[in-house]
N, C-alpha and C. Protein backbone atom coordinates (compact mmCIF):
# COMPACT_ATOMS: atom_id res chain seq x y z
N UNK A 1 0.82 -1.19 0.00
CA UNK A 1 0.00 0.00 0.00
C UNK A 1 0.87 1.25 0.00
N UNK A 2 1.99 1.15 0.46
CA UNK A 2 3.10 2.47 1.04
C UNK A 2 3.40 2.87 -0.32
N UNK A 3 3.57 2.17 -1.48
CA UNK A 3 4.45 2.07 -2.88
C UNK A 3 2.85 3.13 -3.22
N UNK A 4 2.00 2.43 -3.60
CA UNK A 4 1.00 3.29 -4.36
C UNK A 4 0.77 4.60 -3.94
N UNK A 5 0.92 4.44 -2.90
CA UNK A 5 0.74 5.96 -2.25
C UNK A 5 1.83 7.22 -2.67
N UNK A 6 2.93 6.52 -2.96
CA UNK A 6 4.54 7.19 -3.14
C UNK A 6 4.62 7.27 -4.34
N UNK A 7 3.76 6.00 -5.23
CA UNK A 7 3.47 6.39 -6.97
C UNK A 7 2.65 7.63 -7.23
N UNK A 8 1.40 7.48 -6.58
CA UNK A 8 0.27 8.74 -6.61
C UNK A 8 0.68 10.00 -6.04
N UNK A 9 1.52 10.43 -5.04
CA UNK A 9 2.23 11.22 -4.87
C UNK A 9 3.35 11.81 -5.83
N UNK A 10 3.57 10.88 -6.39
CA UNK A 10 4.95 11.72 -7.42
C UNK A 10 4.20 11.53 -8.75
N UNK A 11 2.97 11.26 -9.06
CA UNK A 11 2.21 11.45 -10.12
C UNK A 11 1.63 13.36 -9.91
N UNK A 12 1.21 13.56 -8.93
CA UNK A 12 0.19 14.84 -8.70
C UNK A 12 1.30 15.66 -7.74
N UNK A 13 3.01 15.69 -7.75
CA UNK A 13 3.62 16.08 -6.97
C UNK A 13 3.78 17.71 -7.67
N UNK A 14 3.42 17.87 -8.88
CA UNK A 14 3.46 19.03 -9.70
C UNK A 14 2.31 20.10 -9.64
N UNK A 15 1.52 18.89 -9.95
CA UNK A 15 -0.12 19.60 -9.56
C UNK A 15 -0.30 20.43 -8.49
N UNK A 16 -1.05 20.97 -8.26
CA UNK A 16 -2.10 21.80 -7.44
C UNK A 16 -3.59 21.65 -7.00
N UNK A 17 -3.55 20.98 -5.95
CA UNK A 17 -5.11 20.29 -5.92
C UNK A 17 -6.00 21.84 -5.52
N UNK A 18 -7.33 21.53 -6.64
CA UNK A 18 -8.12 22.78 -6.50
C UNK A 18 -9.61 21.71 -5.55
N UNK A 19 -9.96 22.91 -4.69
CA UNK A 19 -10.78 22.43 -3.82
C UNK A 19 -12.22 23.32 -4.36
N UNK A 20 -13.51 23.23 -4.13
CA UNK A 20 -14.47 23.67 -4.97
C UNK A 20 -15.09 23.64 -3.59
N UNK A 21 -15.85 24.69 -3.25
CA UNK A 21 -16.19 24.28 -1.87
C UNK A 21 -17.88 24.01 -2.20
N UNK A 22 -18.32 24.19 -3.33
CA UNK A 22 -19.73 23.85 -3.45
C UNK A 22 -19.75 22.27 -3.50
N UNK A 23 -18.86 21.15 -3.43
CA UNK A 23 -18.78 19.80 -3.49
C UNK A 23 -19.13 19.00 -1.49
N UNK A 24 -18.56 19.62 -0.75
CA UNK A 24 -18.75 19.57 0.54
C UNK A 24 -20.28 20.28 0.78
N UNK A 25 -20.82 21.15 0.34
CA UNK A 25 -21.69 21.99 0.80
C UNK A 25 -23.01 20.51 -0.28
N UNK A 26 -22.64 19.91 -1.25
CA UNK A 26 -23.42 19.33 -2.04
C UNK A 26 -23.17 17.70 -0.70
N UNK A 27 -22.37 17.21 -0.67
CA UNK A 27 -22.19 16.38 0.53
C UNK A 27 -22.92 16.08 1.70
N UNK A 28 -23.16 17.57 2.28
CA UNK A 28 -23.59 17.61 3.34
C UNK A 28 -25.44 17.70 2.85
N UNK A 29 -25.74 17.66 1.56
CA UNK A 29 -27.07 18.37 1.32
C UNK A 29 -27.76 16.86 1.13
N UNK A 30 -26.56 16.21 0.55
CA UNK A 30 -27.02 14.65 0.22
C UNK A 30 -27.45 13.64 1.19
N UNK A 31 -25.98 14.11 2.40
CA UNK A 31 -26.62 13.60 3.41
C UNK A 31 -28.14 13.90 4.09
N UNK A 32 -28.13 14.87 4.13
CA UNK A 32 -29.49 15.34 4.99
C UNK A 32 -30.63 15.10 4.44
N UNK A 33 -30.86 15.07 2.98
CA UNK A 33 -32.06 14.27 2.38
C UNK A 33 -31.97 13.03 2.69
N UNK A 34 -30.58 12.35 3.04
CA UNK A 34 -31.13 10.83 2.82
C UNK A 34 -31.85 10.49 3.99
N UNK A 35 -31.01 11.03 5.31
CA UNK A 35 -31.55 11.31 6.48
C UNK A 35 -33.16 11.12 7.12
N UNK A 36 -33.51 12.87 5.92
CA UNK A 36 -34.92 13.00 6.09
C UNK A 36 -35.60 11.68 5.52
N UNK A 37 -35.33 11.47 4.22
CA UNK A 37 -36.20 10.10 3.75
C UNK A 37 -36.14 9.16 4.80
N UNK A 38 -35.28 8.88 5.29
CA UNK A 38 -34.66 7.48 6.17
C UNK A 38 -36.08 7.54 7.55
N UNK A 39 -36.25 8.67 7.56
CA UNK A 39 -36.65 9.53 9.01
C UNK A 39 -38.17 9.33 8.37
N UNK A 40 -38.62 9.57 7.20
CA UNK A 40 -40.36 9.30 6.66
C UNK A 40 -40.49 8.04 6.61
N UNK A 41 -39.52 7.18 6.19
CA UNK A 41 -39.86 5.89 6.29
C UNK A 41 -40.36 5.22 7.40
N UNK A 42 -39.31 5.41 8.23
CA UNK A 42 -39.35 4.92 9.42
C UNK A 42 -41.18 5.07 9.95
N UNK A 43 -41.45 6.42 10.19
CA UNK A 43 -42.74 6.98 10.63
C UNK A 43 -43.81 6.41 9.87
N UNK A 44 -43.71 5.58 9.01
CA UNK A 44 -44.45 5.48 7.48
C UNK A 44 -45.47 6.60 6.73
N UNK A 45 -44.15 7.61 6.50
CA UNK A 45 -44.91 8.11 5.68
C UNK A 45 -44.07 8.20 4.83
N UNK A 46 -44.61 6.92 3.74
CA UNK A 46 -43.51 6.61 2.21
C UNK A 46 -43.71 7.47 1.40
N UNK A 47 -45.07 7.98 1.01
CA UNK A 47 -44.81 9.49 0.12
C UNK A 47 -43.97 10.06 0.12
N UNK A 48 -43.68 10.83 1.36
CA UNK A 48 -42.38 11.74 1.51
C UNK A 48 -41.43 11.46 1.29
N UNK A 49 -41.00 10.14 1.75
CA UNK A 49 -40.17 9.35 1.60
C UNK A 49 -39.44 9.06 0.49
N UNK A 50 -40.27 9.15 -0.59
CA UNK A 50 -40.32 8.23 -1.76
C UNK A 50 -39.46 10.10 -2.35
N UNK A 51 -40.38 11.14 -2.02
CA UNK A 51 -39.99 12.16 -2.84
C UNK A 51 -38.78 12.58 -2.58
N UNK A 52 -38.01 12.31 -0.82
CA UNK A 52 -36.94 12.77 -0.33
C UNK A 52 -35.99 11.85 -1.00
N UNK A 53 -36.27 10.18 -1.56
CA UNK A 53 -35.34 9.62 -1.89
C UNK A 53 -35.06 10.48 -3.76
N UNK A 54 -36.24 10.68 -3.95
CA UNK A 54 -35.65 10.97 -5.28
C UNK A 54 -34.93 12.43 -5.61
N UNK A 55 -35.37 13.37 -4.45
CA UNK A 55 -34.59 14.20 -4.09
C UNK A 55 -33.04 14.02 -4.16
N UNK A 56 -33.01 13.09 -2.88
CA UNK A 56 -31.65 12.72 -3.03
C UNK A 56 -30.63 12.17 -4.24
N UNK A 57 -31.14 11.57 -4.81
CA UNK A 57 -30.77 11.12 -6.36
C UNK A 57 -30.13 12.32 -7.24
N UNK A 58 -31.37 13.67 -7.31
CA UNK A 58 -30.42 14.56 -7.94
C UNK A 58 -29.57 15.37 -7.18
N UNK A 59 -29.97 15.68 -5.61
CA UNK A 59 -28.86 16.69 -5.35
C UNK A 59 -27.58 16.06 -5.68
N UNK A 60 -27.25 14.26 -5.39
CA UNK A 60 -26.35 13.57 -5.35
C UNK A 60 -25.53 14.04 -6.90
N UNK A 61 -26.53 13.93 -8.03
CA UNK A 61 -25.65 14.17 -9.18
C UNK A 61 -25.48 15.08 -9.30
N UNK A 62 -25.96 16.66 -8.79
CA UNK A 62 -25.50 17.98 -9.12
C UNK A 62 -24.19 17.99 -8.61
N UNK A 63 -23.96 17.13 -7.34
CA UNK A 63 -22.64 16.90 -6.68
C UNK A 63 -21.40 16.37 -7.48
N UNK A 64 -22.06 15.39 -7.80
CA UNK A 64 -20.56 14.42 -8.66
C UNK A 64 -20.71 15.59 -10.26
N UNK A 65 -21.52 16.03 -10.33
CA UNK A 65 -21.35 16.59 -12.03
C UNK A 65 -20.65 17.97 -11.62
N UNK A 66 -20.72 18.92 -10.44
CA UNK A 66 -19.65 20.08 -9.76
C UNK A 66 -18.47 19.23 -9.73
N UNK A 67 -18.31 18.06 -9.19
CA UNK A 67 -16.86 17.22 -9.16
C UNK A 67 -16.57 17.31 -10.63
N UNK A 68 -17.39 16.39 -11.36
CA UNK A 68 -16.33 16.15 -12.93
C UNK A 68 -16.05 17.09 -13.53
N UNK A 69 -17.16 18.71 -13.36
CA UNK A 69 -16.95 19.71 -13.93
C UNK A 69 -15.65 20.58 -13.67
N UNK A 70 -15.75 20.93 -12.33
CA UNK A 70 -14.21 20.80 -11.66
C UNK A 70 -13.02 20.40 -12.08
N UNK A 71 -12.74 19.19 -12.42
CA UNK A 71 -12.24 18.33 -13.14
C UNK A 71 -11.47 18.60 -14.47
N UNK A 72 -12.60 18.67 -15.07
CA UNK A 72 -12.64 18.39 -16.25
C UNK A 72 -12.32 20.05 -16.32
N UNK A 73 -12.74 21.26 -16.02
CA UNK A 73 -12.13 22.71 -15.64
C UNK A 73 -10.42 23.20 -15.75
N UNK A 74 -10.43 22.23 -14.53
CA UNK A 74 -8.96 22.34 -14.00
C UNK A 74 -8.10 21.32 -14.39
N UNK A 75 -8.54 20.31 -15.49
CA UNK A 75 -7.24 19.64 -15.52
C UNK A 75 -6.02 19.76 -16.41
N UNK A 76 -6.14 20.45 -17.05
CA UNK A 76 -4.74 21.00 -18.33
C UNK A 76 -4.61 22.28 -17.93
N UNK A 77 -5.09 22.94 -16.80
CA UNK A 77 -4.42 24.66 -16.39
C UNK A 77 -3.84 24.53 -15.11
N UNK A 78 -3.53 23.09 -14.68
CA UNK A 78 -2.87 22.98 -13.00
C UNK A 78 -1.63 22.57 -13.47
């Protein structure tokens, strides 16, 4: 495990990791819908439930698509 770590390090040792702070703020949003759904279920009320899960579904991809965008942004200007 020590070697990969010391490969991936001297791969991105040039780079500049860019941090996006709307990816944590999307994290924390994902969590808390799943939460709430988790929390309607329980009570049975699956309606809500059902809408908080699908909720969660897109905040989740606005998240990873700020990640690839990010990404895909910053990767030939670092």
């Amino acid at each position: 495990m020590g070697t990969i770590n010391s490969e991936l390090d001297s791969l991105i040792e040039g780079k500049k990791r860019v941090r996006n702070p709307l990816v944590p703020i999307g994290a924390l949003m994902t969590a808390g819908v799943l939460t709430a759904g988790l929390i309607s279920f329980k009570q049975g009320n699956s309606r809500l439930g059902q809408k908080l899960m699908r909720a969660r579904v897109v905040v989740q991809g606005a998240t990873v698509a700020v990640m690839v965008g990010t990404a895909y942004y910053y990767g030939d200007k670092i």
